[in-house]
Each structure stands twice: as C-alpha cells, then as structure tokens.
N, C-alpha and C. Protein backbone atom coordinates (compact mmCIF):
# COMPACT_ATOMS: atom_id res chain seq x y z
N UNK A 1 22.11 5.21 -14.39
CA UNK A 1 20.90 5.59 -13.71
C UNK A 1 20.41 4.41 -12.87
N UNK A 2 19.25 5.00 -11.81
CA UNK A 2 19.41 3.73 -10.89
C UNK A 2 17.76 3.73 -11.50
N UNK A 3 16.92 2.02 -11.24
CA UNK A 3 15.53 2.19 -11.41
C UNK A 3 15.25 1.58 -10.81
N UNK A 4 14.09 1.66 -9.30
CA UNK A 4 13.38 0.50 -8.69
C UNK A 4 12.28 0.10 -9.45
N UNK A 5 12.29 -1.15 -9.24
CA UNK A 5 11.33 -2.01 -10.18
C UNK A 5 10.31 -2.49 -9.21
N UNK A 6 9.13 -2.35 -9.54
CA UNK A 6 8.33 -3.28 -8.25
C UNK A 6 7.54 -4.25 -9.27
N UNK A 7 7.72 -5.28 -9.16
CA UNK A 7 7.25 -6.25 -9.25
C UNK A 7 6.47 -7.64 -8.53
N UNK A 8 6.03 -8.80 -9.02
CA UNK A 8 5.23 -10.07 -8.85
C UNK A 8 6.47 -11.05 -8.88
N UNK A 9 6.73 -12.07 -7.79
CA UNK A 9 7.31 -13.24 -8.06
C UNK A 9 7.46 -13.83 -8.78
N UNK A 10 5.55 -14.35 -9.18
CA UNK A 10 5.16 -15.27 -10.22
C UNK A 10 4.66 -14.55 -11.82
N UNK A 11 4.72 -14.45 -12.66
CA UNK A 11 3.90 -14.14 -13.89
C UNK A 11 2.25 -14.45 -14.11
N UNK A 12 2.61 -15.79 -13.35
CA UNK A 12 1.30 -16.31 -13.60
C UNK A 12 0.16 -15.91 -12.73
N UNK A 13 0.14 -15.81 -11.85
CA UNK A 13 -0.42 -15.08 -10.65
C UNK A 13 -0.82 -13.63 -11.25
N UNK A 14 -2.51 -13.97 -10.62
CA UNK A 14 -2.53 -12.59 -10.73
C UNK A 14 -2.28 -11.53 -9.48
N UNK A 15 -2.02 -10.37 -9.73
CA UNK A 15 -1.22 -9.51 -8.84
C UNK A 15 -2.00 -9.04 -7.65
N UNK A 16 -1.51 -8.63 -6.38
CA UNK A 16 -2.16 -8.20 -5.20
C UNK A 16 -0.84 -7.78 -4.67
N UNK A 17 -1.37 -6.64 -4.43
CA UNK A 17 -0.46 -5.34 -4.18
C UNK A 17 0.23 -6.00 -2.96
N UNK A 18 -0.02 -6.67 -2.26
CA UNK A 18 0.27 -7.03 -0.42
C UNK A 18 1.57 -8.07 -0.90
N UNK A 19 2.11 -8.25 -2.02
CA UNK A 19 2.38 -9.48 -2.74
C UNK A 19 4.28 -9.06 -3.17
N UNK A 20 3.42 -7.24 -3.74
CA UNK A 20 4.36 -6.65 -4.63
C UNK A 20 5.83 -6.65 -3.60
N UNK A 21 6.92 -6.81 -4.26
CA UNK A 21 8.02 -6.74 -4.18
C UNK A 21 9.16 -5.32 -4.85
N UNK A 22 10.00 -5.45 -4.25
CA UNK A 22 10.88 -4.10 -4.93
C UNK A 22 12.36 -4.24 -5.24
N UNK A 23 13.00 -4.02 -5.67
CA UNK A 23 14.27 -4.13 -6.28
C UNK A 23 15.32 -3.23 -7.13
N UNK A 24 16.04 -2.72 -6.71
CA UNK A 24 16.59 -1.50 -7.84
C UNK A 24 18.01 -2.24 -8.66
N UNK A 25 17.64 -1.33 -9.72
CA UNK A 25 18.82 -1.70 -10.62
C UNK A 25 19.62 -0.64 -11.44
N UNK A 26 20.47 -0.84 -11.73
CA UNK A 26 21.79 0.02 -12.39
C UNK A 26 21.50 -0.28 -13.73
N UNK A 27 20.92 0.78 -14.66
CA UNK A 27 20.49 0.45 -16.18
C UNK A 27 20.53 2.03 -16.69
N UNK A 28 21.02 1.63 -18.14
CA UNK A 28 21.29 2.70 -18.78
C UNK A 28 19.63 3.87 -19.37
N UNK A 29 18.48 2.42 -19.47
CA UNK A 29 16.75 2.92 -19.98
C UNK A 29 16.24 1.64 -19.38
N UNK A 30 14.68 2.39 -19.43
CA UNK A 30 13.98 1.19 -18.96
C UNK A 30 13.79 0.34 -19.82
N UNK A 31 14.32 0.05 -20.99
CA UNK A 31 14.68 -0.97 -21.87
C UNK A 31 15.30 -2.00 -21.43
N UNK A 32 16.63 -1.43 -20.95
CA UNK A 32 17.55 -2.37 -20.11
C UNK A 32 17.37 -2.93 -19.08
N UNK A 33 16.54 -2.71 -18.54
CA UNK A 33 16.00 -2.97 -17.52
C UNK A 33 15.39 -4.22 -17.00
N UNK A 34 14.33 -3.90 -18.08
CA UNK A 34 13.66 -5.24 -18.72
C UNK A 34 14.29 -6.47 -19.14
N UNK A 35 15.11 -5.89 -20.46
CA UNK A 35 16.30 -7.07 -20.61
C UNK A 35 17.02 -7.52 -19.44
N UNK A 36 17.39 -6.91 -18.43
CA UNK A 36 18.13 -7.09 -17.67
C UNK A 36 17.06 -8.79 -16.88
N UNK A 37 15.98 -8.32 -17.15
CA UNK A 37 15.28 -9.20 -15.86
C UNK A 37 14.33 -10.07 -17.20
N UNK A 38 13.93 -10.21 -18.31
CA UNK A 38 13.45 -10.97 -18.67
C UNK A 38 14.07 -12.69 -18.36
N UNK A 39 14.65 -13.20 -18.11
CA UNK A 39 15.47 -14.62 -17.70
C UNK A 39 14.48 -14.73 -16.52
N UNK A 40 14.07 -13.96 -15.64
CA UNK A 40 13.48 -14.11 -14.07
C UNK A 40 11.36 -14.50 -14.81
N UNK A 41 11.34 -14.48 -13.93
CA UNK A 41 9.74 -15.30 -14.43
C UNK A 41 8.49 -13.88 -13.32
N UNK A 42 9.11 -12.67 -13.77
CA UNK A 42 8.69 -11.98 -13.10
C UNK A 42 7.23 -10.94 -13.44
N UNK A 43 6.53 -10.67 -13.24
CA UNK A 43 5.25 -9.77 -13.23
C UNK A 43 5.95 -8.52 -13.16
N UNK A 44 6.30 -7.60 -14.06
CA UNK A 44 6.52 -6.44 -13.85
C UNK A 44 5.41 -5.79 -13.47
N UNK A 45 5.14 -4.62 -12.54
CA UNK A 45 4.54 -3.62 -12.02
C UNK A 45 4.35 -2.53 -13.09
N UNK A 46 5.87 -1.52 -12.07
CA UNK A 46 6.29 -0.60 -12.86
C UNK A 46 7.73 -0.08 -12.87
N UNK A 47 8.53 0.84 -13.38
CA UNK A 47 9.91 0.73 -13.15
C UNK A 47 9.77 1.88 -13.17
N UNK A 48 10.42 2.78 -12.07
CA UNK A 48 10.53 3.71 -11.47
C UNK A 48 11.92 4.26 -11.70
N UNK A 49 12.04 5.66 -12.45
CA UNK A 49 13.84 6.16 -12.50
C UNK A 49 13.63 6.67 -11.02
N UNK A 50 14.88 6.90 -10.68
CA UNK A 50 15.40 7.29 -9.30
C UNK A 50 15.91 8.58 -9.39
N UNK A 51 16.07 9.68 -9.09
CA UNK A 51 16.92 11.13 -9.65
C UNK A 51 16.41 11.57 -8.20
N UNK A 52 17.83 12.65 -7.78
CA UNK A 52 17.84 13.50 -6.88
C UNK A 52 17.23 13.37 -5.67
N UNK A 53 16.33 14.01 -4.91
CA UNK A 53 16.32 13.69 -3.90
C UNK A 53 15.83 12.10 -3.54
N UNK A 54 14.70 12.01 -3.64
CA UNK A 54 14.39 10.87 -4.15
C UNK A 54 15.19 9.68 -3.84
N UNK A 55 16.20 9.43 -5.17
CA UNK A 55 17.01 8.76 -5.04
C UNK A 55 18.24 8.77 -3.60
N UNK A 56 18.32 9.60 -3.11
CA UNK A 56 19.32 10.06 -1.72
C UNK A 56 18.12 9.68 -0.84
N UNK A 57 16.97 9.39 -0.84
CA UNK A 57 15.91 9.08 0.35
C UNK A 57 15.97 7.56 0.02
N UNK A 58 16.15 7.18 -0.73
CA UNK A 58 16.00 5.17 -1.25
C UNK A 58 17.07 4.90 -0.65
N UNK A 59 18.74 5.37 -0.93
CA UNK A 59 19.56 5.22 -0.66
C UNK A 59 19.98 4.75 0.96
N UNK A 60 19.09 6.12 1.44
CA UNK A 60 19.25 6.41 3.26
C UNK A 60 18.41 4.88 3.20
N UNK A 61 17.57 4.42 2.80
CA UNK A 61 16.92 3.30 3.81
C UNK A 61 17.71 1.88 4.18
N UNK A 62 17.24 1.00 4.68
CA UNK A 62 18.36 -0.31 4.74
C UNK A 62 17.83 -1.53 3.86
N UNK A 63 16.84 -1.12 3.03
CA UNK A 63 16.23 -2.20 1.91
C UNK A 63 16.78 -1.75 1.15
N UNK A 64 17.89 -0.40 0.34
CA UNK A 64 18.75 -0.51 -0.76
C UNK A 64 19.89 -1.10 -0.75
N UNK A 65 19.56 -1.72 -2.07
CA UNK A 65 20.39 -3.27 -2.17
C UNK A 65 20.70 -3.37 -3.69
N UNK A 66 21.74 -2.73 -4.28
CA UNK A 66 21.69 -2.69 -5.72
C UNK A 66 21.50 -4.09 -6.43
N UNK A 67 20.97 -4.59 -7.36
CA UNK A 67 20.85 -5.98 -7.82
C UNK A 67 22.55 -6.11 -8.67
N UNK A 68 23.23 -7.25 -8.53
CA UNK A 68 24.12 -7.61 -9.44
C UNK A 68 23.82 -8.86 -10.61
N UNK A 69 23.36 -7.85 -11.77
CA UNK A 69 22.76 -8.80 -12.86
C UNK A 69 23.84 -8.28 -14.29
C-alpha cells in the first residue's frame, strides 16, 4: 500500500501549515510507516492511505516520488 505522509522538518518547531511538507511511502500499515521514519527528526502531520482513484491522481502529478527507506 502506498501512504503520503505530510509532515514538519523539525519536531521541535511548532507547526505552520505553509511549512508542511509531503512524501509517500510503500508500507504494509500506518505502523510501518512510522517505523519506517522514526530515525528522521520529523513532526508527523498525518498519514494518508492512497487507494484508487486517488492514488492514480498522486501518481499523474510530477511531485510523486516514492521514498526508498
């Protein structure tokens, strides 16, 4: 399953949307997900599953960029 994650750079920082960042990843739950990115010093948002159309509209854009973690 694919999940975009939008997240904060910093942790420490507090958040401002103008700030937020995005990123998708190849994870089995949003468990993994997490694990996948706890090492990064990141502000999670929220993590978004991707399914059907949806996911074929993320795809079409030129900011999908699968993460290799």
């Amino acid at each position: 399953m694919i999940y975009k994650v939008y997240y904060q750079e910093n942790a420490n920082e507090i958040p401002v949307r103008e700030n937020t960042k995005s990123l998708y990843l190849e994870a089995a739950s949003e468990r993994e997900v997490r694990q996948k990115l706890k090492d990064r010093n990141y502000n999670i948002e929220f993590i978004q599953l991707l399914e059907g159309n949806y996911l074929e509209y993320e795809q079409a854009s030129p900011n999908f960029v699968l993460e290799e973690i």
